[in-house]
Structure formats: structure tokens, C-alpha cells
N, C-alpha and C. Protein backbone atom coordinates (compact mmCIF):
# COMPACT_ATOMS: atom_id res chain seq x y z
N UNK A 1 -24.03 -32.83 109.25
CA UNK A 1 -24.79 -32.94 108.03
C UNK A 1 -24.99 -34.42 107.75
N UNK A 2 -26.14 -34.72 106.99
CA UNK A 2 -26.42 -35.96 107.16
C UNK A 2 -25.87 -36.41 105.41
N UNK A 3 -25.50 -37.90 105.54
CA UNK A 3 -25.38 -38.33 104.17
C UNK A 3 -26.44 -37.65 103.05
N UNK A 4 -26.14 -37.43 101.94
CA UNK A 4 -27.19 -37.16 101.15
C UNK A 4 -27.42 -35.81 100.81
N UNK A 5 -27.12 -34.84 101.89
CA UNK A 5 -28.10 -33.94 102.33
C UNK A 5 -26.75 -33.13 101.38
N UNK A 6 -27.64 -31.84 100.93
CA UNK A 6 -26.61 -31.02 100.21
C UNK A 6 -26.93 -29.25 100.74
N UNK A 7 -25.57 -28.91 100.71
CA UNK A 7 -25.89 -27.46 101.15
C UNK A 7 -26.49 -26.24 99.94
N UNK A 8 -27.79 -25.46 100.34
CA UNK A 8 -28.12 -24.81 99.09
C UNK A 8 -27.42 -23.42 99.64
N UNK A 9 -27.16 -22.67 98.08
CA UNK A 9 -26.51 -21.74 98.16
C UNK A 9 -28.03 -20.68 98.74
N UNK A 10 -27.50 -19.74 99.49
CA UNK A 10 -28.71 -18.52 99.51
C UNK A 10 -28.55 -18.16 98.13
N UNK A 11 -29.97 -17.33 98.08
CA UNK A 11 -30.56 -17.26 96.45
C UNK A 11 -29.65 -15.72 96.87
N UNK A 12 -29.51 -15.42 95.46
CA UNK A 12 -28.62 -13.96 95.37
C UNK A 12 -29.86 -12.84 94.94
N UNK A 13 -29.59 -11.62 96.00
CA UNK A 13 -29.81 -10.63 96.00
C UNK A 13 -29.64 -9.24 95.43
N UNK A 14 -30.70 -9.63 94.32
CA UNK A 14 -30.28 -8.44 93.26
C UNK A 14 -30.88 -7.24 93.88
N UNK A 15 -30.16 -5.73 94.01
CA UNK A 15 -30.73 -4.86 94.88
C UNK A 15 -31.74 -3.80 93.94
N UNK A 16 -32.72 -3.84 94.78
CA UNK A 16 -34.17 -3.58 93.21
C UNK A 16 -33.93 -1.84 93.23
N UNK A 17 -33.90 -1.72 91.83
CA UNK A 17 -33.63 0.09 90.99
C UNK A 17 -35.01 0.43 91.02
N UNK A 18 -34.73 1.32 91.62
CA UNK A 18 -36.02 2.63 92.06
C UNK A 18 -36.38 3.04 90.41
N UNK A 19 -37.84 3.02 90.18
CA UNK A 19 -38.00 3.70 88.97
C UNK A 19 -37.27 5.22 88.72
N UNK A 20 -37.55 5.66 87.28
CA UNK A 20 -36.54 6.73 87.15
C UNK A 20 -37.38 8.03 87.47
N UNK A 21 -37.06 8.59 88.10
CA UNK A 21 -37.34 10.23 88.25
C UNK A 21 -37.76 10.76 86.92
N UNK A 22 -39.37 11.39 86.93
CA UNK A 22 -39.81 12.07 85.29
C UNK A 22 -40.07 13.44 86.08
N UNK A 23 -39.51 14.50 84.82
CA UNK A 23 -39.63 15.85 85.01
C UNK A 23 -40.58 16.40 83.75
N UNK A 24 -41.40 17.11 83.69
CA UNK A 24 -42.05 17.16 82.37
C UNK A 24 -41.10 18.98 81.77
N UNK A 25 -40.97 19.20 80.46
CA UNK A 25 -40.12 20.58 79.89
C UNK A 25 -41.49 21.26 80.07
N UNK A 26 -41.47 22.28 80.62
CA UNK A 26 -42.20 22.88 80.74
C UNK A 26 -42.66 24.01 79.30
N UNK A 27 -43.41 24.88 79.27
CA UNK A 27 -43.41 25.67 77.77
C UNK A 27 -42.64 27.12 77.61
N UNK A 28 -42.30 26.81 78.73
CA UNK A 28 -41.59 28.55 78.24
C UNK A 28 -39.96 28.07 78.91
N UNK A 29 -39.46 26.44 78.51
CA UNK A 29 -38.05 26.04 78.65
C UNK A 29 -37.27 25.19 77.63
N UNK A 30 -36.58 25.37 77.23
CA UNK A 30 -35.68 24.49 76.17
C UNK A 30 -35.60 23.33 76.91
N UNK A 31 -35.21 22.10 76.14
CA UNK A 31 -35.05 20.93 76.69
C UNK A 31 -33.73 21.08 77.93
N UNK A 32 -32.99 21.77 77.04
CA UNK A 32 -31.27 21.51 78.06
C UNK A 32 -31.44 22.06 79.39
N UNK A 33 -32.39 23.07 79.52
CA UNK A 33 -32.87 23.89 81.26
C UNK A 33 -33.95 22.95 81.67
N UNK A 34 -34.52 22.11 81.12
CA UNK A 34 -35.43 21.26 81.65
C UNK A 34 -34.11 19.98 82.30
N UNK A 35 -33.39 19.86 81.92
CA UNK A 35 -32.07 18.39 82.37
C UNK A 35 -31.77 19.58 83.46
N UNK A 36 -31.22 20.32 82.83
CA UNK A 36 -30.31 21.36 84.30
C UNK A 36 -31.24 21.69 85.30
N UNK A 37 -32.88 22.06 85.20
CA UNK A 37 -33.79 22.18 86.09
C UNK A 37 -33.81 20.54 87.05
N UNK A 38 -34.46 19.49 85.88
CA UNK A 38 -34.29 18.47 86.98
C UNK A 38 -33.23 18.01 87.95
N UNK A 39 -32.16 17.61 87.46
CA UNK A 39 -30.89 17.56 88.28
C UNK A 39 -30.74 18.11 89.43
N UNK A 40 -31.06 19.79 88.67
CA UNK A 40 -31.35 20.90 90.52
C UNK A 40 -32.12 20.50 91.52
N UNK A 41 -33.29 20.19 90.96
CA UNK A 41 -34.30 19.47 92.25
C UNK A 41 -34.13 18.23 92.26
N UNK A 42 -33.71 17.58 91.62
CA UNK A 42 -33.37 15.78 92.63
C UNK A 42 -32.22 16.28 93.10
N UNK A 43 -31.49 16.88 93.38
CA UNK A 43 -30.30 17.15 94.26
C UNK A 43 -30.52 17.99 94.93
N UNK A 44 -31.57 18.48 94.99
CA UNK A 44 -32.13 20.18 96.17
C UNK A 44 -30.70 20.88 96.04
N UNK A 45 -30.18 21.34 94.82
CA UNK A 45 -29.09 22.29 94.88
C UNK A 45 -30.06 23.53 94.21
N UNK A 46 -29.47 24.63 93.94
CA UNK A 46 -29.50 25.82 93.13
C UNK A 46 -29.15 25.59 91.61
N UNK A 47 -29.56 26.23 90.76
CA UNK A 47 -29.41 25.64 89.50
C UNK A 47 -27.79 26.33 89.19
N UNK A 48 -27.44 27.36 89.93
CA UNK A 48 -25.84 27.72 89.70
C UNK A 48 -25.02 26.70 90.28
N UNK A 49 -25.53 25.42 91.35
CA UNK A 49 -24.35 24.75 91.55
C UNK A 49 -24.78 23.33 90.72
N UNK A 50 -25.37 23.46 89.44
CA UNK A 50 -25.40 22.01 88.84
C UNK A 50 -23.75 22.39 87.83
N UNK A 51 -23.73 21.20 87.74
CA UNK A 51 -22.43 21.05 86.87
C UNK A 51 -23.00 21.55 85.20
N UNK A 52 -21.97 22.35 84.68
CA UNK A 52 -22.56 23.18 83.18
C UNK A 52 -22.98 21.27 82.40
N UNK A 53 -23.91 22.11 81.71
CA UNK A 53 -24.59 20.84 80.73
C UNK A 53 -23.38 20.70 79.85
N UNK A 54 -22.81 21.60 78.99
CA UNK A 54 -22.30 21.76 78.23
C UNK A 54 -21.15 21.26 78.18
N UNK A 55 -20.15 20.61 79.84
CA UNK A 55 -19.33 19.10 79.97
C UNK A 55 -19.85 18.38 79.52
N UNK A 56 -20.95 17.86 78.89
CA UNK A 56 -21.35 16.26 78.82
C UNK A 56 -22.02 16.66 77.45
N UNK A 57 -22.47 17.44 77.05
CA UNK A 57 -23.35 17.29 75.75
C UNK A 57 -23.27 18.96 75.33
N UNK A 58 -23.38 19.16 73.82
CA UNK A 58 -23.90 20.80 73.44
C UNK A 58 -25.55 21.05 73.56
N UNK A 59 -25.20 21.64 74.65
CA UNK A 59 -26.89 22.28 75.16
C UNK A 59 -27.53 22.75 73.35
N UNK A 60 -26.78 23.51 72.41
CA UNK A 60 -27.60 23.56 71.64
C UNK A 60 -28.40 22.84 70.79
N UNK A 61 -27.36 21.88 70.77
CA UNK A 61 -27.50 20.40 70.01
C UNK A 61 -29.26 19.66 70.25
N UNK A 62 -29.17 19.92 71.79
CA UNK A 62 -29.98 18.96 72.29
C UNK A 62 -31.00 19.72 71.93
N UNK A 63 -31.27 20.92 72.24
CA UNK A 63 -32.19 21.81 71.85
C UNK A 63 -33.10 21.89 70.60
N UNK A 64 -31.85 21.94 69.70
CA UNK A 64 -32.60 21.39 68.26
C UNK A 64 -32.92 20.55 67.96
N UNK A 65 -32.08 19.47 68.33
CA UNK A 65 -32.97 17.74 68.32
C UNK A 65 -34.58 17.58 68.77
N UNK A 66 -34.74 18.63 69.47
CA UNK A 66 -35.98 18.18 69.73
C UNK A 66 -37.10 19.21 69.33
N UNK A 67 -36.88 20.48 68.36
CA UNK A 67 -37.50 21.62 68.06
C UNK A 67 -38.15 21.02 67.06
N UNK A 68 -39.83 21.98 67.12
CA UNK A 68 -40.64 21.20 65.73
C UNK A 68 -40.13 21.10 64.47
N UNK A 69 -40.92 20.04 63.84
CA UNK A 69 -40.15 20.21 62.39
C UNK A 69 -40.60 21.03 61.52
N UNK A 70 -40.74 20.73 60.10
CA UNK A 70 -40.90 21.65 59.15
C UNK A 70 -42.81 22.04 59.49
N UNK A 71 -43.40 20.88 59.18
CA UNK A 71 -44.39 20.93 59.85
C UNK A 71 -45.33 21.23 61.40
N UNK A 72 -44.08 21.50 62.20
CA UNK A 72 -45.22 22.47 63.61
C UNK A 72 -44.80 21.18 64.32
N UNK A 73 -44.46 19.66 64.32
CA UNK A 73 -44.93 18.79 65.05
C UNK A 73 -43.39 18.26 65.58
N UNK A 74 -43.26 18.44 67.36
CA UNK A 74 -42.27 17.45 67.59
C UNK A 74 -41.84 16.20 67.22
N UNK A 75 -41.03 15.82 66.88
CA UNK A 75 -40.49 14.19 66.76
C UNK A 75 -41.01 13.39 68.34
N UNK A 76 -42.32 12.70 68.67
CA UNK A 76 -42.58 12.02 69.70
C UNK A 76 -41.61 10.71 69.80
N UNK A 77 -41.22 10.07 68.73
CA UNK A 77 -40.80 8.63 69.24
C UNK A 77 -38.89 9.11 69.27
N UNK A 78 -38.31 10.45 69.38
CA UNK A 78 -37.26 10.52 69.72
C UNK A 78 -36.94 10.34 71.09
N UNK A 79 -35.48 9.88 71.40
CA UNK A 79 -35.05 10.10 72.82
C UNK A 79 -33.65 10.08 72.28
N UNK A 80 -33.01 10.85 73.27
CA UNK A 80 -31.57 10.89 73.34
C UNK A 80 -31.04 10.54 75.03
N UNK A 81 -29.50 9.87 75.13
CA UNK A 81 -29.45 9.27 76.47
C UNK A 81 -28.01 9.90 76.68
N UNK A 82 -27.64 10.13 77.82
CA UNK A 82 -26.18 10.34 78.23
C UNK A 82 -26.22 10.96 79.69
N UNK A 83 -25.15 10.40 80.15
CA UNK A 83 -24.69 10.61 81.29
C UNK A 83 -24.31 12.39 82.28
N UNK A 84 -25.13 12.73 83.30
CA UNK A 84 -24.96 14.23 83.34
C UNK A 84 -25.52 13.99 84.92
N UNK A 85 -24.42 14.80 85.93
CA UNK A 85 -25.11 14.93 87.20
C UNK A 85 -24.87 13.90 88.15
N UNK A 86 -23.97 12.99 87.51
CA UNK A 86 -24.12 11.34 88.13
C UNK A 86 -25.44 10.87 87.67
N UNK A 87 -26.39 11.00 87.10
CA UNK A 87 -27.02 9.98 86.68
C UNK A 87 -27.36 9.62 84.99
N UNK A 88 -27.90 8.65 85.05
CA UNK A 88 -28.26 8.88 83.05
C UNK A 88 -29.31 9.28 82.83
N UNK A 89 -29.19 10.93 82.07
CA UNK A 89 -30.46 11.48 81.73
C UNK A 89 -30.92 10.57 79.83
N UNK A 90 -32.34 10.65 80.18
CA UNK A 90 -33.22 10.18 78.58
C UNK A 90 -34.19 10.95 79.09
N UNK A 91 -33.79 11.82 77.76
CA UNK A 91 -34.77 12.79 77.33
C UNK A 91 -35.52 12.31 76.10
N UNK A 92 -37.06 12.62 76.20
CA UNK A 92 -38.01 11.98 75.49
C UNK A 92 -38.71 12.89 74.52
N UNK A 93 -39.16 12.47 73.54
CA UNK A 93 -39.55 13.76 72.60
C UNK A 93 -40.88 13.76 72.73
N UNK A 94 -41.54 13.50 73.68
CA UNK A 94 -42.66 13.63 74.67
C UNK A 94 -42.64 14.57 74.96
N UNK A 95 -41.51 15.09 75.87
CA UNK A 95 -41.37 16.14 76.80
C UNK A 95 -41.03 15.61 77.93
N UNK A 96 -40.58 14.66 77.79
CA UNK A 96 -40.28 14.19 79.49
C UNK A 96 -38.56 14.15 79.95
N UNK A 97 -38.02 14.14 80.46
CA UNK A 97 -36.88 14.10 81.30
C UNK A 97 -36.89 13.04 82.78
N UNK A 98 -36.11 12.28 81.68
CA UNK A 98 -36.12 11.38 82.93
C UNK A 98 -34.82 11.30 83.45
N UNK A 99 -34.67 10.86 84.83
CA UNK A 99 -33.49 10.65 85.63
C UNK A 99 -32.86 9.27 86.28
N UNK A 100 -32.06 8.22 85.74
CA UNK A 100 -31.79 6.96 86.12
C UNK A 100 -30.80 7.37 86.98
């Protein structure tokens, strides 16, 4: 190495996160079978071998959180987040289900 000369560090390698998996609730499914539906197919299991929702959150809970209100109209700017399946589900009051 020559006088002067300085060693650079390699630049660090942040390993890039795949966008999140979106499932849309379909109309004839509660939100909580729309999480237990997605999970099933990003894991190509059967929906009897997903782990019960009901370890990680009350399926009913979630259900009503997101049922119309007094007026007919979902809550759109809701989301609720928690951990289920190994990954973190956010569920959107869209209708979407997403999978991190």
C-alpha cells in the first residue's frame, strides 16, 4: 500500500424486501378466512394445516373491526397489523390482505 492511500470499507449490503403479498377478501368471506385463505396459498398448504387464527388474534374481533357501520359504509382508512403464519399480516379496510 502506498503512503497516503487509505483502505475503503465495501459499501454494506442491505438485502432488498420483496414487496408484500396482496390478497383481495373476497364477498362471500369474513376478513379472518381471507388472512387464513392467504397464508394457505403463500404456503401452498390446505387451509386445515394453517395454524388456528385464533393463537394470534380473536377471529371475531377482527371481523367486526372491519363490518359496515351504522351507515352501510366500511371504515376505508382502517388497518390492523399483527403477526400470524410467520409473517406480518395488515389487513386494510380496503379489503386487502397483505402479507410481509
Amino acid at each position: 500500500m502506498s503512503p497516503g492511500s487509505q483502505l475503503t470499507p465495501p459499501e454494506p449490503t442491505i438485502p432488498a424486501k420483496s414487496p408484500p403479498r396482496q390478497f383481495a377478501v373476497r364477498e362471500d368471506e369474513q376478513v379472518s378466512e381471507a388472512v387464513i385463505r392467504a397464508v394457505s396459498e403463500q404456503e401452498n398448504v390446505d387451509l386445515q394445516n394453517v395454524a388456528p387464527l385464533y393463537e394470534r388474534i380473536d377471529p371475531d374481533a377482527l371481523d367486526d373491526f372491519f363490518e359496515p357501520n351504522y351507515d352501510g359504509r366500511v371504515p376505508t382508512v382502517t388497518s390492523v397489523e399483527f403477526d400470524y403464519g410467520g409473517y406480518t399480516v395488515v389487513v386494510r379496510g380496503s379489503g386487502i390482505v397483505e402479507l410481509h
